[in-house]
Protein backbone atom coordinates (compact mmCIF):
# COMPACT_ATOMS: atom_id res chain seq x y z
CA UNK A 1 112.66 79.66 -12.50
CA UNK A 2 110.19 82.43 -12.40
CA UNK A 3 111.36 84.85 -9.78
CA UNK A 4 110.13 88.75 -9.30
CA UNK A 5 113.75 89.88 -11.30
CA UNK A 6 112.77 88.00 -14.44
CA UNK A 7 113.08 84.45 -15.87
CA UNK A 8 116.06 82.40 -15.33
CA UNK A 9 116.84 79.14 -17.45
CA UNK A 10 119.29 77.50 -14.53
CA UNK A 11 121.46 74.58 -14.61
CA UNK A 12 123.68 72.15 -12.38
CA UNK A 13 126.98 71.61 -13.25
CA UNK A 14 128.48 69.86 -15.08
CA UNK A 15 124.86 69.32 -17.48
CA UNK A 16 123.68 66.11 -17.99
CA UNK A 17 120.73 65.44 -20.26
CA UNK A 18 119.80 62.82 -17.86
CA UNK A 19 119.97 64.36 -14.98
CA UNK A 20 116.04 65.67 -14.09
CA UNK A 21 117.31 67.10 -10.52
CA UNK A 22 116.73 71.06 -11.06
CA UNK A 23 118.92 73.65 -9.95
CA UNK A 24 116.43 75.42 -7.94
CA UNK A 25 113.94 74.12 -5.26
CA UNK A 26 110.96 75.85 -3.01
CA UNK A 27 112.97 76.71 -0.48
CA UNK A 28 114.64 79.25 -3.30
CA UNK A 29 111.64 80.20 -4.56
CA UNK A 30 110.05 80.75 -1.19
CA UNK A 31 113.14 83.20 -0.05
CA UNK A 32 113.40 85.56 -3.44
CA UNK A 33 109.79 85.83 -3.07
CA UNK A 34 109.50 86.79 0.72
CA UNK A 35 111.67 89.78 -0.47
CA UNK A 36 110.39 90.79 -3.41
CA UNK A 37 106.72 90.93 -1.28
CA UNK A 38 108.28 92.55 2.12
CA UNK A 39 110.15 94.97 -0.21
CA UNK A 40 113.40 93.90 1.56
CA UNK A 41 116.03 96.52 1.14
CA UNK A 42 118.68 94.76 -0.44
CA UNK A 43 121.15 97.43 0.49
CA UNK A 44 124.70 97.78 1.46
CA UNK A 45 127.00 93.87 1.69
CA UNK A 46 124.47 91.34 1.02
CA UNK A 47 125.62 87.74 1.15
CA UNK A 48 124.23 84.63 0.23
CA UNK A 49 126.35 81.19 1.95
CA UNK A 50 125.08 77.86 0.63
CA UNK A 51 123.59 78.78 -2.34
CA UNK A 52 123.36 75.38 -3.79
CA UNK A 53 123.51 75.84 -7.99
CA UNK A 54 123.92 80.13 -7.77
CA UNK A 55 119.78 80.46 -7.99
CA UNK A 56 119.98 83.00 -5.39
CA UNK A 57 122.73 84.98 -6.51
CA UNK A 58 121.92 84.76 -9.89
CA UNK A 59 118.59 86.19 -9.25
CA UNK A 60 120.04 88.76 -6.93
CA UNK A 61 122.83 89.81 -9.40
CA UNK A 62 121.77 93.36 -9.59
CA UNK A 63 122.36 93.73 -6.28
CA UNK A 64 125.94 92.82 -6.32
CA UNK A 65 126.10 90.01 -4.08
CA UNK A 66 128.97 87.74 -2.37
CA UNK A 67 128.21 83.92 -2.51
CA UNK A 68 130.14 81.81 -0.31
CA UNK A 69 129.78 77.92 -1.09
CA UNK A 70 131.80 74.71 -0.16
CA UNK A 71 130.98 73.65 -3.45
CA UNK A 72 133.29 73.88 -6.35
CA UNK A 73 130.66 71.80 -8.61
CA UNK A 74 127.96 75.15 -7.08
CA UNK A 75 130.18 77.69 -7.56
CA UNK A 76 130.72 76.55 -11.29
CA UNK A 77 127.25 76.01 -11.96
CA UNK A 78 126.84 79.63 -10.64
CA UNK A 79 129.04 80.94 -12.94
CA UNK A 80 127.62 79.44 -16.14
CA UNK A 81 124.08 80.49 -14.53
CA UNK A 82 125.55 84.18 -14.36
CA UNK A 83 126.91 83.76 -18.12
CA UNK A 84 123.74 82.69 -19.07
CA UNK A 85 121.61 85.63 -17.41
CA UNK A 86 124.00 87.98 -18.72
CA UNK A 87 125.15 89.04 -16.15
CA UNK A 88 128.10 91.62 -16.34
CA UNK A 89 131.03 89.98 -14.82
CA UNK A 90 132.48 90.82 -11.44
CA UNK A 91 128.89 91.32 -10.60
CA UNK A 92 129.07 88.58 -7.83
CA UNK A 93 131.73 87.66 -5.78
CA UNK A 94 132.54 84.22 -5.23
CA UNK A 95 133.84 83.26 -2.09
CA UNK A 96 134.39 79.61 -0.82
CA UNK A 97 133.82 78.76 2.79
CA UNK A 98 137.88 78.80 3.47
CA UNK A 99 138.13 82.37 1.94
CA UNK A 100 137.85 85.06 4.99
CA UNK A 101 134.75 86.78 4.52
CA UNK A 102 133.55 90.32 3.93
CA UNK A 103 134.31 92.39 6.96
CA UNK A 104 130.81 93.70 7.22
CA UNK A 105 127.28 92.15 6.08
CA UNK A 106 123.90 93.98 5.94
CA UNK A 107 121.98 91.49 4.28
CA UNK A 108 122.50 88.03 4.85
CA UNK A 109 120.82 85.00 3.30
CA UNK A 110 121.22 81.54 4.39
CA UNK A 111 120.36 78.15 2.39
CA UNK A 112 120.60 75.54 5.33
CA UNK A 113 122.80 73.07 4.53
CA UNK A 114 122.63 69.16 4.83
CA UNK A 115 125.67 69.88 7.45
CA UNK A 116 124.61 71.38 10.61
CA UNK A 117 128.54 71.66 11.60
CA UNK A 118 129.26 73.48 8.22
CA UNK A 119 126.33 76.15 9.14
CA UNK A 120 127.96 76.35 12.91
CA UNK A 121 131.15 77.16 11.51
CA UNK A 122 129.73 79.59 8.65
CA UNK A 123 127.57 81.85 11.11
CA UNK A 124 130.51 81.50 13.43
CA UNK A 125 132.64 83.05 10.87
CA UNK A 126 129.90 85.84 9.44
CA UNK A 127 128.81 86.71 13.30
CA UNK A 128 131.29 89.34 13.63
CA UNK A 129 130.54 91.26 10.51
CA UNK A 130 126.58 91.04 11.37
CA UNK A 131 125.50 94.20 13.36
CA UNK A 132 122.03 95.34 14.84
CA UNK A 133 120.76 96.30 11.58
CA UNK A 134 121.18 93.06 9.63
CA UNK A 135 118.42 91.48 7.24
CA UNK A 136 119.23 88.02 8.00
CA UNK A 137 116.64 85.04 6.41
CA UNK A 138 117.21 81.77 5.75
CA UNK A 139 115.45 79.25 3.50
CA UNK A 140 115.33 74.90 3.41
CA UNK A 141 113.23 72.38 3.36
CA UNK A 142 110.91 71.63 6.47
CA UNK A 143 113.05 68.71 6.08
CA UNK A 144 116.52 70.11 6.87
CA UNK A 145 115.31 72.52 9.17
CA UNK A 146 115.32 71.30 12.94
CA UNK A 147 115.15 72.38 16.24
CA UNK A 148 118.54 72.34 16.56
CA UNK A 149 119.26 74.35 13.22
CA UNK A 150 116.91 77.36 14.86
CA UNK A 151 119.19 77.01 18.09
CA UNK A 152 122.48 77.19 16.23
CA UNK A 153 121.04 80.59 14.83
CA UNK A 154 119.69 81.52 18.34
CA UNK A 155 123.47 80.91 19.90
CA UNK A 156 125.27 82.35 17.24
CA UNK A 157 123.02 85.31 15.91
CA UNK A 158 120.36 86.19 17.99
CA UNK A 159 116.86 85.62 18.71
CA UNK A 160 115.11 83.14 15.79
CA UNK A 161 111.44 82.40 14.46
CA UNK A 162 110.05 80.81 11.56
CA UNK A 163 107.80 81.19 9.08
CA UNK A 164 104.81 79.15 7.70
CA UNK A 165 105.24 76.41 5.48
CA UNK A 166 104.71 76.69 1.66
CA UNK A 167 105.52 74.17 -0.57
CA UNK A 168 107.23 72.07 1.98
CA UNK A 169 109.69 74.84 2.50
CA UNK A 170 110.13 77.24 5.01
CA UNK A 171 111.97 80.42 5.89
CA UNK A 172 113.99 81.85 9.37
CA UNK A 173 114.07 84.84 10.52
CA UNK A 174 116.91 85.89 12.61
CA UNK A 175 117.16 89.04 14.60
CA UNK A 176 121.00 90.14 15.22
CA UNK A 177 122.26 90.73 18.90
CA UNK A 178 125.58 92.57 19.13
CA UNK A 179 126.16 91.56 22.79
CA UNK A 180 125.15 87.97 22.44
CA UNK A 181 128.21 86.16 23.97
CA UNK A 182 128.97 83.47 21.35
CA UNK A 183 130.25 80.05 21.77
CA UNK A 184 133.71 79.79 20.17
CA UNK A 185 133.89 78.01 16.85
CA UNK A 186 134.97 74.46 17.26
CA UNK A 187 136.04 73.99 13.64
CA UNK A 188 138.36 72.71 12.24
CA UNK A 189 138.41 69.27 14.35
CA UNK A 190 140.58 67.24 15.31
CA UNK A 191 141.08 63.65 16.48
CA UNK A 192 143.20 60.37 16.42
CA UNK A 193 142.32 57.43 14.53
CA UNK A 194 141.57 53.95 15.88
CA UNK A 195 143.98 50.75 15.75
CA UNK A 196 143.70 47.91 13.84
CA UNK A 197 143.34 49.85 10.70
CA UNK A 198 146.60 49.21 9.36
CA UNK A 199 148.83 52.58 8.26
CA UNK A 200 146.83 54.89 9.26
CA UNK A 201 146.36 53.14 12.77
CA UNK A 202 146.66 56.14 15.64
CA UNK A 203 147.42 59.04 13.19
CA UNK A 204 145.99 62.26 13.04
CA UNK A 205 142.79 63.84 11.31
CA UNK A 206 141.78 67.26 10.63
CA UNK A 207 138.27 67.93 9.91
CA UNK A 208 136.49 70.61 8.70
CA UNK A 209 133.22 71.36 8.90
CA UNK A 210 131.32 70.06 6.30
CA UNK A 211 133.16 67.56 5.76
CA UNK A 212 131.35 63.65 5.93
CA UNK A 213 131.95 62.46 9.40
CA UNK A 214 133.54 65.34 10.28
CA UNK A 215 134.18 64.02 13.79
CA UNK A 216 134.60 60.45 13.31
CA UNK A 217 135.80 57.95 11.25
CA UNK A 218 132.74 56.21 8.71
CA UNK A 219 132.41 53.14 9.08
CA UNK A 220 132.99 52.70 5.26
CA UNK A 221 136.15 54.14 5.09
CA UNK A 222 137.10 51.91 8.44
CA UNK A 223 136.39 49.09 6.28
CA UNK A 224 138.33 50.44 3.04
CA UNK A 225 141.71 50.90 5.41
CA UNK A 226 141.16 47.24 6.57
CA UNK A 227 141.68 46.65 3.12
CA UNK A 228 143.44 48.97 0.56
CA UNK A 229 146.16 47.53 -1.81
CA UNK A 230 149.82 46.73 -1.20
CA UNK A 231 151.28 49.53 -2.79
CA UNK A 232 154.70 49.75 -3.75
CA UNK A 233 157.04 51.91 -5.57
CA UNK A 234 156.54 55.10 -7.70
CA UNK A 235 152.99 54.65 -8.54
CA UNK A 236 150.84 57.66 -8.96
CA UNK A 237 147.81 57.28 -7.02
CA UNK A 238 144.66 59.23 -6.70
CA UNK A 239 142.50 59.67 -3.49
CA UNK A 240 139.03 60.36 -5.61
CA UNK A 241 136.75 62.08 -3.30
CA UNK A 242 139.15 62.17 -0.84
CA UNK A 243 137.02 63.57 2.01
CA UNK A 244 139.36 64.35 4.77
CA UNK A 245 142.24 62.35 3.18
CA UNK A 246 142.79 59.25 5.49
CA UNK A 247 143.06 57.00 3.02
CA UNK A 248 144.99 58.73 0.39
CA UNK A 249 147.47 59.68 3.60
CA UNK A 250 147.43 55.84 4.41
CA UNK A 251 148.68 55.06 1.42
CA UNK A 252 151.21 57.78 1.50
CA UNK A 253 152.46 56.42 4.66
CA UNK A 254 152.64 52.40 3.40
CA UNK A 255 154.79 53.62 -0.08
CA UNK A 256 156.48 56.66 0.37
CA UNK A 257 158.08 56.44 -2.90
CA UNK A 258 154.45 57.14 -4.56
CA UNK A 259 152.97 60.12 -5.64
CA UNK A 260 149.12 60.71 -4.13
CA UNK A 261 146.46 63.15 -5.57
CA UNK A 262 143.84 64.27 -3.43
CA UNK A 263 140.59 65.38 -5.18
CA UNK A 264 137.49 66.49 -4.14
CA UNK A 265 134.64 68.87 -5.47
CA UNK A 266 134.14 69.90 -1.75
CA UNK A 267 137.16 72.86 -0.41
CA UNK A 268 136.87 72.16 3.15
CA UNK A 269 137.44 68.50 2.06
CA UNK A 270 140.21 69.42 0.44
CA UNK A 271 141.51 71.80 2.80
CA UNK A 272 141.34 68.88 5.33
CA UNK A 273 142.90 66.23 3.35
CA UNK A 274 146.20 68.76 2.93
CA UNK A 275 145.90 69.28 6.86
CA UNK A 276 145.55 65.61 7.45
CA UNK A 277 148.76 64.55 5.54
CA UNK A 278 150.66 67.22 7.17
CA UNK A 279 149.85 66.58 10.46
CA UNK A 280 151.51 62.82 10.00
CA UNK A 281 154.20 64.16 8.71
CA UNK A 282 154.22 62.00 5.51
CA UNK A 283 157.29 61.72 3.55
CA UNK A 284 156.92 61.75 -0.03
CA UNK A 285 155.19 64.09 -3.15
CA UNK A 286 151.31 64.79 -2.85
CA UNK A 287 149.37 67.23 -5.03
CA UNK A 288 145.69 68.43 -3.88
CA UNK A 289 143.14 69.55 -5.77
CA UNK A 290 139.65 71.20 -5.49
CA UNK A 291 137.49 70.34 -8.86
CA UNK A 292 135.57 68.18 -11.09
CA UNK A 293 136.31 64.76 -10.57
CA UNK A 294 139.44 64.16 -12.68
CA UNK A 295 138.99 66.71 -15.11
CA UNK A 296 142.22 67.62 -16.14
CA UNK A 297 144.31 65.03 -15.49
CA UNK A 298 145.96 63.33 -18.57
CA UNK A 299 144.41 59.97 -19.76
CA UNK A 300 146.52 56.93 -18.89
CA UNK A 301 148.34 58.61 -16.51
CA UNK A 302 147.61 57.06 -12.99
CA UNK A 303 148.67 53.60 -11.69
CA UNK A 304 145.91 53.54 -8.85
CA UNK A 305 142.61 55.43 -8.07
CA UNK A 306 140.24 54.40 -4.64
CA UNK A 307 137.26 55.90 -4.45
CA UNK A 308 134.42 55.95 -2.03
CA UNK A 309 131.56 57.64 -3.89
CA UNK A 310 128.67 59.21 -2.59
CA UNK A 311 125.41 58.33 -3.46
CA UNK A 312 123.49 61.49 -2.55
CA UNK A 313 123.25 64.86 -4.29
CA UNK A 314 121.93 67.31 -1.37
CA UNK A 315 118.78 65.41 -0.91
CA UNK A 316 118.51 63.42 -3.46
CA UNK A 317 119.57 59.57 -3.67
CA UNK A 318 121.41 59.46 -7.17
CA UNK A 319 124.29 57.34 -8.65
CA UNK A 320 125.61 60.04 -11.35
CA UNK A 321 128.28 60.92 -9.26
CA UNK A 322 129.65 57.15 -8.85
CA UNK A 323 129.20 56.76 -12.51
CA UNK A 324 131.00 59.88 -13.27
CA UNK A 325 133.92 58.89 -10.85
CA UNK A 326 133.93 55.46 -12.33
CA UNK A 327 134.45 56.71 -16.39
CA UNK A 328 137.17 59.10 -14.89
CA UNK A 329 138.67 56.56 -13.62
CA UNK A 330 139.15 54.05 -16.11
CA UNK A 331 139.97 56.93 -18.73
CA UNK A 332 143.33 58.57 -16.35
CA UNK A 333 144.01 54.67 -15.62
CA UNK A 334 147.17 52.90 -17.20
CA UNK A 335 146.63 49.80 -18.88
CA UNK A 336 146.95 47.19 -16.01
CA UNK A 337 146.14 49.71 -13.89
CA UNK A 338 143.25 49.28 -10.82
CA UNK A 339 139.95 51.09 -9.33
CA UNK A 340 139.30 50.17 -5.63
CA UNK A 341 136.07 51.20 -4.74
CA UNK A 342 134.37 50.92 -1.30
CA UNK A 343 130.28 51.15 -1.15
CA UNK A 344 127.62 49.60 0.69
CA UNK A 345 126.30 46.21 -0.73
CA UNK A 346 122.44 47.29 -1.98
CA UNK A 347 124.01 49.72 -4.68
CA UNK A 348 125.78 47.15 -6.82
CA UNK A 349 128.59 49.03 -8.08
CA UNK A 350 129.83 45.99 -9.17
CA UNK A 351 127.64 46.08 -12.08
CA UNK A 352 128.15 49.24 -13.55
CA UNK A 353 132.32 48.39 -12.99
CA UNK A 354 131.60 44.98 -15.42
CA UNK A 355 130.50 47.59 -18.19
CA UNK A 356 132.85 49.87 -18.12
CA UNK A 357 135.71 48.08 -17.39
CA UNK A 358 135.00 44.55 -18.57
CA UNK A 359 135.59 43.51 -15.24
CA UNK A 360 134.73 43.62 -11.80
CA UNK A 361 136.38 41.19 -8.55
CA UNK A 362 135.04 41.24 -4.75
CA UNK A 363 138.25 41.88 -2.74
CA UNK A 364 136.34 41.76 0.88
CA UNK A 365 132.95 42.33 2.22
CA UNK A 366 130.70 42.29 5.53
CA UNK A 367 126.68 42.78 5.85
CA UNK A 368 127.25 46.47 5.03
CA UNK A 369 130.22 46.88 2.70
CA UNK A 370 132.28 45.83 -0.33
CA UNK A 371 135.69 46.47 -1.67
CA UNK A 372 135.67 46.03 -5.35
CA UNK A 373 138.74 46.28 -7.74
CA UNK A 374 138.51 46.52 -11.72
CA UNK A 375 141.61 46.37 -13.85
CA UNK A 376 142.14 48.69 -16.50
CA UNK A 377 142.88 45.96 -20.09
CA UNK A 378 143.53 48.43 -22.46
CA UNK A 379 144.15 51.99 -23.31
CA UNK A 380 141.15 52.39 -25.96
């Protein structure tokens, strides 16, 4: 990426040599730009929230900026981009989206998010360290950016206008108002769960933003509840993905003699999936973890994984993430161990199950979705 600080050779994390998505889009390109041209004093606390693969802060790095992502897959990708520019480090501070943020900002630079709930709850967390002398600009796609993401910065910040479009990207310009009588921040949310959905009928949820279906229940995951396996005993079982945690909880409730892992590459998913189990009260040992897939955990080691993957990567439509989740799986899988997998029908997970695991059976389906197990054979 060719930016007014230099040249910067940028990846996603983890690399993949077949993975053309780049780490950078207009909408980057577009922001670092408009300050390089306007001369934008990049002065004082500048943060950067959303900054998908660390572009921005990368970029930025000799101006000492905070990053504050939801991503643990972004926030690793920023630090290898950071390695990479040589960056001294300490340079940046990372900051997730559960960390409290800095107590005053004098620059801040927003990369809308897919979630309009997890930019709510960010500018309803950075609003009170934002004073009348603020830079704030943020950057998307004329894609993500709607009439309601100007109002949320309108009701949250202060008065809001856009820019012109370039390259199918655009920028906002925010102008801070001190006295601007905010909405209080909604998030984290919370709600019951349906019947007829077997353990988890009526329990608890915590949600926070960012989060899939942050204030519902999918109608995926519906369907994977109606269906999850008769667990029993002290199996170790991993909630891949976990989202929120429902199912993972649901099968803490049905066997409390198991042991359930909770991962996700998302923290607020994370940090709901905790707040989930503990609001039902669940008796029994559960571990949760913010990271790359299953990296980390020891090879035929785990009795169960479920899984429902998602198919999208930001804005892109992209099955290396199932794929990924699927060779996890069958490597941290015990012989005779199983993979449930939920997914809707058109993306024939089935298939790429058959070659990795030799084996792939139907356990329920409707027009949308399909539950799929494959059974570990062997430990090679």
């Amino acid at each position: 990426m060719t930016t007014a600080w230099g040249e910067l050779a940028l990846t996603r994390f983890p690399e993949d040599p077949r993975d053309r998505l780049r780490a950078w889009d207009a909408s980057d390109e577009y922001l670092l730009r408009h300050l390089a041209d306007e001369g934008v004093a990049l002065s004082g606390t500048v943060v950067v929230v959303g900054d998908r693969w660390g572009a921005l802060v990368t970029a930025l790095a000799a101006h000492r900026p905070v990053q504050i992502t939801d991503s643990f897959l972004g926030q690793e990708a920023t630090r290898v981009n950071l390695e990479r520019a040589g960056v001294e480090p300490g340079s940046v501070r990372l900051l997730t989206t559960q960390d409290p943020p800095p107590d005053r900002v004098d620059v801040l630079l927003v990369r809308v998010p897919k979630s309009l709930a997890l930019l709510e709850d960010q500018l309803g967390r950075l609003a009170p360290a934002v004073h009348r002398g603020t830079v704030v600009v943020g950057t998307g796609m004329v894609k993500e950016i709607h009439t309601s993401t100007l109002r949320l910065f309108e009701r949250i910040l202060g008065p809001t206008r856009t820019s012109l479009a370039e390259k199918k990207a655009r920028l906002i310009f925010c102008t801070p108002e001190p006295s601007l009588v905010r909405p209080t921040n909604p998030w984290p949310y919370g709600y019951t769960l349906p019947d007829g959905i077997g353990a988890a009928s009526g329990r608890a949820v915590v949600n926070h933003a960012g989060v899939f279906c942050a204030d519902r229940l999918d109608i995926g995951t519906r369907f994977f509840l109606q269906h999850l396996p008769d667990s029993r005993g002290a199996q170790r079982i991993v909630d891949l993905g976990c989202g929120n945690g429902v199912v993972g909880t649901a099968m803490a409730l049905a066997n409390p003699e198991a042991e359930v892992l909770f991962v996700d590459e998302s923290f607020p998913a994370v940090a709901s999936a905790e707040e989930t189990y503990k609001a039902n009260g669940v008796q029994g040992h559960a571990e949760f973890r913010v990271g790359d897939g299953l990296s980390g955990v020891p090879a035929d080691s785990v009795d169960l994984v479920l899984n429902n993957p998602p198919f999208h990567s930001h804005q892109a439509t992209t099955d290396a993430t199932a794929r990924r989740m699927f060779t996890d799986a069958r490597r941290t899988l015990r012989p005779g161990g199983e993979l449930w997998v939920v997914g809707n029908r058109h993306l024939g997970y089935h298939v790429q199950l058959r070659k990795l695991f030799g084996n792939s059976q139907l356990v329920a389906s409707d027009p949308k979705f399909v539950v799929l197990k494959a059974v570990k054979r062997s430990s090679d």
